[in-house]
C-alpha atoms as a PDB file:
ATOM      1  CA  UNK A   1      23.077  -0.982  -4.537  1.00  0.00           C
ATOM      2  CA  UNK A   2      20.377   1.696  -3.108  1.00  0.00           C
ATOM      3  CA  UNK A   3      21.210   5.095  -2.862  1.00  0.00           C
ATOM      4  CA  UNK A   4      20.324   6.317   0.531  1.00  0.00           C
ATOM      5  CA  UNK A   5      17.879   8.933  -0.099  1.00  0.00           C
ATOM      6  CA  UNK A   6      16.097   7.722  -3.195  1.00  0.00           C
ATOM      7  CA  UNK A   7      13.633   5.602  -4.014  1.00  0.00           C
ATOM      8  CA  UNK A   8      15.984   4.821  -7.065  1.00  0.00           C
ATOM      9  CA  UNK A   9      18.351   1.308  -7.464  1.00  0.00           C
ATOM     10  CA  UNK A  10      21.435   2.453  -8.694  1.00  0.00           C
ATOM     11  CA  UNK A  11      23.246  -0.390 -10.545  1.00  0.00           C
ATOM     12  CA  UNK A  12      27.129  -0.003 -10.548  1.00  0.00           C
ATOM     13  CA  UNK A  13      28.836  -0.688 -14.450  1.00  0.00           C
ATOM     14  CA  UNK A  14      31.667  -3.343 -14.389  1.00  0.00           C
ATOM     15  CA  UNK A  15      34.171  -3.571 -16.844  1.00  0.00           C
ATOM     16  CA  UNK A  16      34.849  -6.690 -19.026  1.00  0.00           C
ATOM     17  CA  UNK A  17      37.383  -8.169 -16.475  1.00  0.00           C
ATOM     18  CA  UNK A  18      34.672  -7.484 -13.757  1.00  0.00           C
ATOM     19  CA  UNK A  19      36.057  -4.767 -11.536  1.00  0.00           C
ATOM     20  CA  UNK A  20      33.368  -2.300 -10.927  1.00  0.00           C
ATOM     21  CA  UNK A  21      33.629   1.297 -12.242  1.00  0.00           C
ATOM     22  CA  UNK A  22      32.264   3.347  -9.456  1.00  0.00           C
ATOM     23  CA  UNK A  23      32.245   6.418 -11.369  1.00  0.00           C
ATOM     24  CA  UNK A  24      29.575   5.362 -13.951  1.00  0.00           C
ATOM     25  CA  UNK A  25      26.204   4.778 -12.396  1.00  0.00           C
ATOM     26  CA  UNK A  26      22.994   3.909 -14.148  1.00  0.00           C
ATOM     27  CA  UNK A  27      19.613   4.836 -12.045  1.00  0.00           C
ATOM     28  CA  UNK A  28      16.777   3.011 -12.496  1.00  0.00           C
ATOM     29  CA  UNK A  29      13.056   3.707 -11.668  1.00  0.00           C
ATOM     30  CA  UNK A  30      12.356   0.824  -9.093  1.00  0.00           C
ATOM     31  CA  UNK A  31       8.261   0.953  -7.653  1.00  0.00           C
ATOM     32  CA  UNK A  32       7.542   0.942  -4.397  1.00  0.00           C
ATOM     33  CA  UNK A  33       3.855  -0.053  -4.951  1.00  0.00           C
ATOM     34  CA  UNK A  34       2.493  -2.679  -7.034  1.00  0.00           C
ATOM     35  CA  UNK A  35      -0.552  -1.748  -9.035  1.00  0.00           C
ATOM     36  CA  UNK A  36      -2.425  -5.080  -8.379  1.00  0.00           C
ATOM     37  CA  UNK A  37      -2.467  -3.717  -4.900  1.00  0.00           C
ATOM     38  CA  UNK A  38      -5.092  -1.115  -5.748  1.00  0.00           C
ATOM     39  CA  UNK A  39      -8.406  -3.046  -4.995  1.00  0.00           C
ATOM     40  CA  UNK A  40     -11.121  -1.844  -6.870  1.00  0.00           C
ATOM     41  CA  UNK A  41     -12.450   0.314  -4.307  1.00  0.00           C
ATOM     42  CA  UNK A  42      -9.383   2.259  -4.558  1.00  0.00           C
ATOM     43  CA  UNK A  43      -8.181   0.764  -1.292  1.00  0.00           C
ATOM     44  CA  UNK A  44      -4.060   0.709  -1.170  1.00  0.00           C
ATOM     45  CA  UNK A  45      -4.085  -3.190   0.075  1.00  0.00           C
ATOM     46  CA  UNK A  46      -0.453  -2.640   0.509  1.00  0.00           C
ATOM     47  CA  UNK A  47      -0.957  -0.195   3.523  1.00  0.00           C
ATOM     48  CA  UNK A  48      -3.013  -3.096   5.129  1.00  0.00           C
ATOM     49  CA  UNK A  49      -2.648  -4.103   8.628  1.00  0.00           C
ATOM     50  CA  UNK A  50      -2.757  -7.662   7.261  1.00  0.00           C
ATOM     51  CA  UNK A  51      -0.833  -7.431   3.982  1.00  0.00           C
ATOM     52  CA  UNK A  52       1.934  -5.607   6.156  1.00  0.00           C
ATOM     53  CA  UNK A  53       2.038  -8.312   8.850  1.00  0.00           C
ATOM     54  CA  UNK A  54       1.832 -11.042   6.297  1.00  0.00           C
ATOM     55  CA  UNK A  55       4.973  -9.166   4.339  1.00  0.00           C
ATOM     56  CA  UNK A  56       6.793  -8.712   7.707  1.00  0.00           C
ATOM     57  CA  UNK A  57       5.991 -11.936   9.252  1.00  0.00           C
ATOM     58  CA  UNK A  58       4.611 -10.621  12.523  1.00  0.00           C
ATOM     59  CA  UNK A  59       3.346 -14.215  13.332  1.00  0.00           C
ATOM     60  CA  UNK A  60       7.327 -14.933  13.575  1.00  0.00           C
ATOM     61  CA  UNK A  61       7.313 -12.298  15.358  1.00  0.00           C
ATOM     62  CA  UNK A  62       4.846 -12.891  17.951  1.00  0.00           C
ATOM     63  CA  UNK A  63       2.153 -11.445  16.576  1.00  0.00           C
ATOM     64  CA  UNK A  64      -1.567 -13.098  15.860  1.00  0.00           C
ATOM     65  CA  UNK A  65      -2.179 -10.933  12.969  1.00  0.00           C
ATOM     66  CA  UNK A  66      -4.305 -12.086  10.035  1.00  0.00           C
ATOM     67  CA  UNK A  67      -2.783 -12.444   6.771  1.00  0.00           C
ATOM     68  CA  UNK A  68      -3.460 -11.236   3.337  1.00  0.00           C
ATOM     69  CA  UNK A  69      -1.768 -10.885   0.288  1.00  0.00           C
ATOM     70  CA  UNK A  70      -4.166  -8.181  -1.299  1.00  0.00           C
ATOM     71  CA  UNK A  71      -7.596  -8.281  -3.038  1.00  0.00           C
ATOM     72  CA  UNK A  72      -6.902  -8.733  -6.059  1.00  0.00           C
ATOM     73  CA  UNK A  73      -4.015 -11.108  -5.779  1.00  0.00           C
ATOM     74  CA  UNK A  74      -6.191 -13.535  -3.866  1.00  0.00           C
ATOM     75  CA  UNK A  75      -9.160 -12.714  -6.014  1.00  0.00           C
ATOM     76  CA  UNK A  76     -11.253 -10.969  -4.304  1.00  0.00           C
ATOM     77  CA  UNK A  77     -12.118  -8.168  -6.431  1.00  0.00           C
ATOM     78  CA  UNK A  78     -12.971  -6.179  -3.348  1.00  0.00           C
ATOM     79  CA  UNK A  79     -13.067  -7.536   0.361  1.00  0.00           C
ATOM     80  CA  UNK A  80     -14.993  -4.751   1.203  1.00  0.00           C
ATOM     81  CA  UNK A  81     -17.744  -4.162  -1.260  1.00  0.00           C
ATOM     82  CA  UNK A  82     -17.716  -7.713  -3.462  1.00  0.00           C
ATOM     83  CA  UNK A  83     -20.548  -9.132  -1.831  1.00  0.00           C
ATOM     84  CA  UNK A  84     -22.441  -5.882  -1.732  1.00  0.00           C
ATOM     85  CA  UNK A  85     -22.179  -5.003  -5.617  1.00  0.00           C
ATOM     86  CA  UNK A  86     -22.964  -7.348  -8.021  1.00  0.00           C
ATOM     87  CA  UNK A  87     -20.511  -5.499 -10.552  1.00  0.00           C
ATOM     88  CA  UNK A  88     -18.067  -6.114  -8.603  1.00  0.00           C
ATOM     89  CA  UNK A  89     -18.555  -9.402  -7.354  1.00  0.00           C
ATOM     90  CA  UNK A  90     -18.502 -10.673 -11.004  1.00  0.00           C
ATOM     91  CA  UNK A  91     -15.127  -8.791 -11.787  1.00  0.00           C
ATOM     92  CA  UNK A  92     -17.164  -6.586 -14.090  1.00  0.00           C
ATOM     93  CA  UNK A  93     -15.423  -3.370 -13.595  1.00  0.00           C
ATOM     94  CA  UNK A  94     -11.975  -3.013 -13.059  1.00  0.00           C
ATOM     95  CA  UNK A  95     -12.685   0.321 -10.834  1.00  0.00           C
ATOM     96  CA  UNK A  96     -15.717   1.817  -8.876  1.00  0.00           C
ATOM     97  CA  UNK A  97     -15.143   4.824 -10.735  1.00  0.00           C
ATOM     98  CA  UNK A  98     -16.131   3.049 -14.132  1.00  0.00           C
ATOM     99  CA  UNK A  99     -19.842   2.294 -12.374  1.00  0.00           C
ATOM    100  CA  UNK A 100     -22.691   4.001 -13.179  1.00  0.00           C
ATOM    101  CA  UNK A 101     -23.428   4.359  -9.247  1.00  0.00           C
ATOM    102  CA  UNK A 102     -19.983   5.651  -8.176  1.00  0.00           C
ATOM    103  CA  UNK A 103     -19.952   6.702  -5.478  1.00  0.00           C
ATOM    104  CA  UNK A 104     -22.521   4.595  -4.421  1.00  0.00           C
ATOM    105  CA  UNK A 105     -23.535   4.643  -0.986  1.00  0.00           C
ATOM    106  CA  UNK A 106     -21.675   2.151   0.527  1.00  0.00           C
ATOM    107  CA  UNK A 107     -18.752   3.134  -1.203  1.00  0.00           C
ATOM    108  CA  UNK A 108     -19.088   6.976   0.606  1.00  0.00           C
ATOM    109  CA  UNK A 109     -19.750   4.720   4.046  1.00  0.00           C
ATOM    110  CA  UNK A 110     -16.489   3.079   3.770  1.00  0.00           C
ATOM    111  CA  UNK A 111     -14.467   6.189   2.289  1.00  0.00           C
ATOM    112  CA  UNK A 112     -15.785   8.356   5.685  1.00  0.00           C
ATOM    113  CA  UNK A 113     -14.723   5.726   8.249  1.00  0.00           C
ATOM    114  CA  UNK A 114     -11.480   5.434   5.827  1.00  0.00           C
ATOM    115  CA  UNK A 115     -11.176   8.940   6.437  1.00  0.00           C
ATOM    116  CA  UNK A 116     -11.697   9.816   9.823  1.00  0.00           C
ATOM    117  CA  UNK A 117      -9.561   6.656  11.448  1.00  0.00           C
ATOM    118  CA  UNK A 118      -7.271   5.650   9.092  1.00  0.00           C
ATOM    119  CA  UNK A 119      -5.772   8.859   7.045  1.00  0.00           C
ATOM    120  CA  UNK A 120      -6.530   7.890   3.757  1.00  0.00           C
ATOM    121  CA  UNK A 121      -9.747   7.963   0.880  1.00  0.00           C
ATOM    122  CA  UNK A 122     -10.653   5.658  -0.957  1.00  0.00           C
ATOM    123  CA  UNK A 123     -12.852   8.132  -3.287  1.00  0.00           C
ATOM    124  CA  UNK A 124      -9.508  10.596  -3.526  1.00  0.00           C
ATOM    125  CA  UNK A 125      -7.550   7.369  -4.824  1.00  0.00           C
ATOM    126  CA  UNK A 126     -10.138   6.364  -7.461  1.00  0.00           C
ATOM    127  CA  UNK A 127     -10.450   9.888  -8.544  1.00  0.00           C
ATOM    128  CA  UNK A 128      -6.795   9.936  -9.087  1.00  0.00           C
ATOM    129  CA  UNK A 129      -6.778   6.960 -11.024  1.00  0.00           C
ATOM    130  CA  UNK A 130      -9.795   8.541 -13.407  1.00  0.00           C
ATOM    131  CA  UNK A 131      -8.218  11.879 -13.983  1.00  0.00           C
ATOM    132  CA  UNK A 132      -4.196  11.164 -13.956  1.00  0.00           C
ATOM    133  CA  UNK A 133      -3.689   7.725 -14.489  1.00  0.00           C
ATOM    134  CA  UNK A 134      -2.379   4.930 -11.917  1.00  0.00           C
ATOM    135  CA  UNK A 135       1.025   5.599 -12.291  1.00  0.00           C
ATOM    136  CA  UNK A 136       0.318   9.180 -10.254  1.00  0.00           C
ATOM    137  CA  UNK A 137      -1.691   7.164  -7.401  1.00  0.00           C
ATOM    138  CA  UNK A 138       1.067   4.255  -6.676  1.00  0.00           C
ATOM    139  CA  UNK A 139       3.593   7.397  -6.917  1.00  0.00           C
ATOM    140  CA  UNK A 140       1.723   9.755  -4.309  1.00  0.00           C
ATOM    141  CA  UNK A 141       0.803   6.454  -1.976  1.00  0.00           C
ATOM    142  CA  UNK A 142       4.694   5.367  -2.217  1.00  0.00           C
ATOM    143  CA  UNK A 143       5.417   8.725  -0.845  1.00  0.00           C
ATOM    144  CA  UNK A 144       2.616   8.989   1.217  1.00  0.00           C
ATOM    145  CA  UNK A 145       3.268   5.666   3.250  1.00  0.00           C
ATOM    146  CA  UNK A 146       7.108   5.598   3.111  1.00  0.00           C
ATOM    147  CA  UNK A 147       8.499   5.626   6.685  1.00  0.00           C
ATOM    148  CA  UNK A 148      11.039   8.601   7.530  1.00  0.00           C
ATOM    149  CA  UNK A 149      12.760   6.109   9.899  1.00  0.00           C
ATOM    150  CA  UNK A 150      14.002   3.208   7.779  1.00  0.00           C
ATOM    151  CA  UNK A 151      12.187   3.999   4.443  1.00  0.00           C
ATOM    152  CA  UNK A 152       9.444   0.576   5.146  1.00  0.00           C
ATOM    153  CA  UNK A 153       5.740   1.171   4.646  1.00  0.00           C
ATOM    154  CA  UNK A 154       3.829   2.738   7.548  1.00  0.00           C
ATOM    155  CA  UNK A 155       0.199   0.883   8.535  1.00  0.00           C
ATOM    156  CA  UNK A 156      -2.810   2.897   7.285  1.00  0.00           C
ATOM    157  CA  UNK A 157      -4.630   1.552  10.155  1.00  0.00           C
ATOM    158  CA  UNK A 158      -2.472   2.181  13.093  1.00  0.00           C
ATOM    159  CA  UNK A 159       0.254   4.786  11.490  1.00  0.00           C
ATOM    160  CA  UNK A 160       2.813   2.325  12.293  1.00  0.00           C
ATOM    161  CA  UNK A 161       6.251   0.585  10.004  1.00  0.00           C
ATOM    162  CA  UNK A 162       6.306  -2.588  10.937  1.00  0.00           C
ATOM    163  CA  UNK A 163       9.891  -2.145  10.459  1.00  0.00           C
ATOM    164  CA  UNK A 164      11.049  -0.106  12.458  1.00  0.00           C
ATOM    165  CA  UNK A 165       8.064   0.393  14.954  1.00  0.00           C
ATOM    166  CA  UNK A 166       7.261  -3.067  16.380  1.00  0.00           C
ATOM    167  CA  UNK A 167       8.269  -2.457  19.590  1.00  0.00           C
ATOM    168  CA  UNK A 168       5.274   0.431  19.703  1.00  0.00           C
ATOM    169  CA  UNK A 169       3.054  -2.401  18.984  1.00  0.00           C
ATOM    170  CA  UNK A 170       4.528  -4.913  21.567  1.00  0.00           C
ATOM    171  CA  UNK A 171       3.814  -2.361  24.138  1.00  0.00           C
ATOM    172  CA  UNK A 172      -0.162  -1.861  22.681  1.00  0.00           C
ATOM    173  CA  UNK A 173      -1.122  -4.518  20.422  1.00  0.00           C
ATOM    174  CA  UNK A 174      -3.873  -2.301  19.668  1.00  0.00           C
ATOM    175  CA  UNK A 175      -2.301   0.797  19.086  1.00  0.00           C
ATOM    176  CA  UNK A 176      -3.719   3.773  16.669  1.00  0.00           C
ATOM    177  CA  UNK A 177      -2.092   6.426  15.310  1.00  0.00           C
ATOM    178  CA  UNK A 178      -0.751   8.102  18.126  1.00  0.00           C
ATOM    179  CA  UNK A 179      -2.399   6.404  21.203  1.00  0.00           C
ATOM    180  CA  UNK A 180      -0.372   4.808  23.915  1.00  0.00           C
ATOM    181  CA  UNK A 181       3.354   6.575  22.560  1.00  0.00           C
END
């Protein structure tokens, strides 16, 4: 059972001949982002137009979107920077952050166009992770992307829940955050 307005599962106590006792409740902590999402760049892969559309289905839907089930799930250490840093590309660190060179140029490239089109930074996210730990970034980014609507994941690249806003995207399949409403 899921209490409405939390991102808490509440599981309901039965008693030894099975009839549930609604009045005792036990909450439990359930996460709303998985930490192997967090590519090394510091890139939330679960925001992803194409981890989203593979978790939705949007081929089954009637969508040619390209699927992905993360960086480092597929391992990739970094789609975006693995062939560009040879730390990296050998799985050497687990972070940019732990680098000598962070930021490194390429890394402040990707963070600005992250950044002005897509509402997110990389850089912010691996700072995070170096000063607080990655429990605080997957707890800020499940807030962060969690849909007012329906309580799905909104798109960091076109502000969309493939939830709940599909039809949005039927109308403009390439529809940004906020064009075309």
């Amino acid at each position: 059972m899921k209490h409405p307005s939390s991102p808490v599962l509440f599981l309901p106590i039965t008693s030894p001949n099975d009839r549930m006792l609604p009045e005792i409740i036990i909450p439990i902590r359930v996460k709303s982002v998985n930490e192997e999402l967090i590519a090394p760049c510091g890139m939330n892969c679960g925001v992803c137009v194409s981890y989203l559309a593979m978790k939705n289905d949007l081929k089954n839907k009637g969508f040619a979107k390209k699927y992905c089930v993360g960086c480092r799930p597929r391992g990739k250490n970094c789609t975006f920077l693995k062939n560009q840093c040879g730390r990296l590309g050998k799985g050497l660190v687990r972070f940019c952050y732990e680098c000598g060179e962070y930021p490194c140029r390429r890394l402040k490239a990707l963070d600005k166009r992250y950044r002005t089109f897509y509402h997110m930074s990389m850089i912010e996210n691996l700072e995070l992770i170096k000063t607080q730990g990655i429990g605080s970034l997957l707890e800020k980014e499940a807030a962060k992307w969690r849909c007012p609507e329906c309580g799905g994941t909104i798109c960091c690249h076109n502000g969309l829940c493939f939830n709940c806003g599909l039809d949005k995207l039927r109308q403009n399949k390439k529809y940004r955050w906020g064009n075309g409403q």
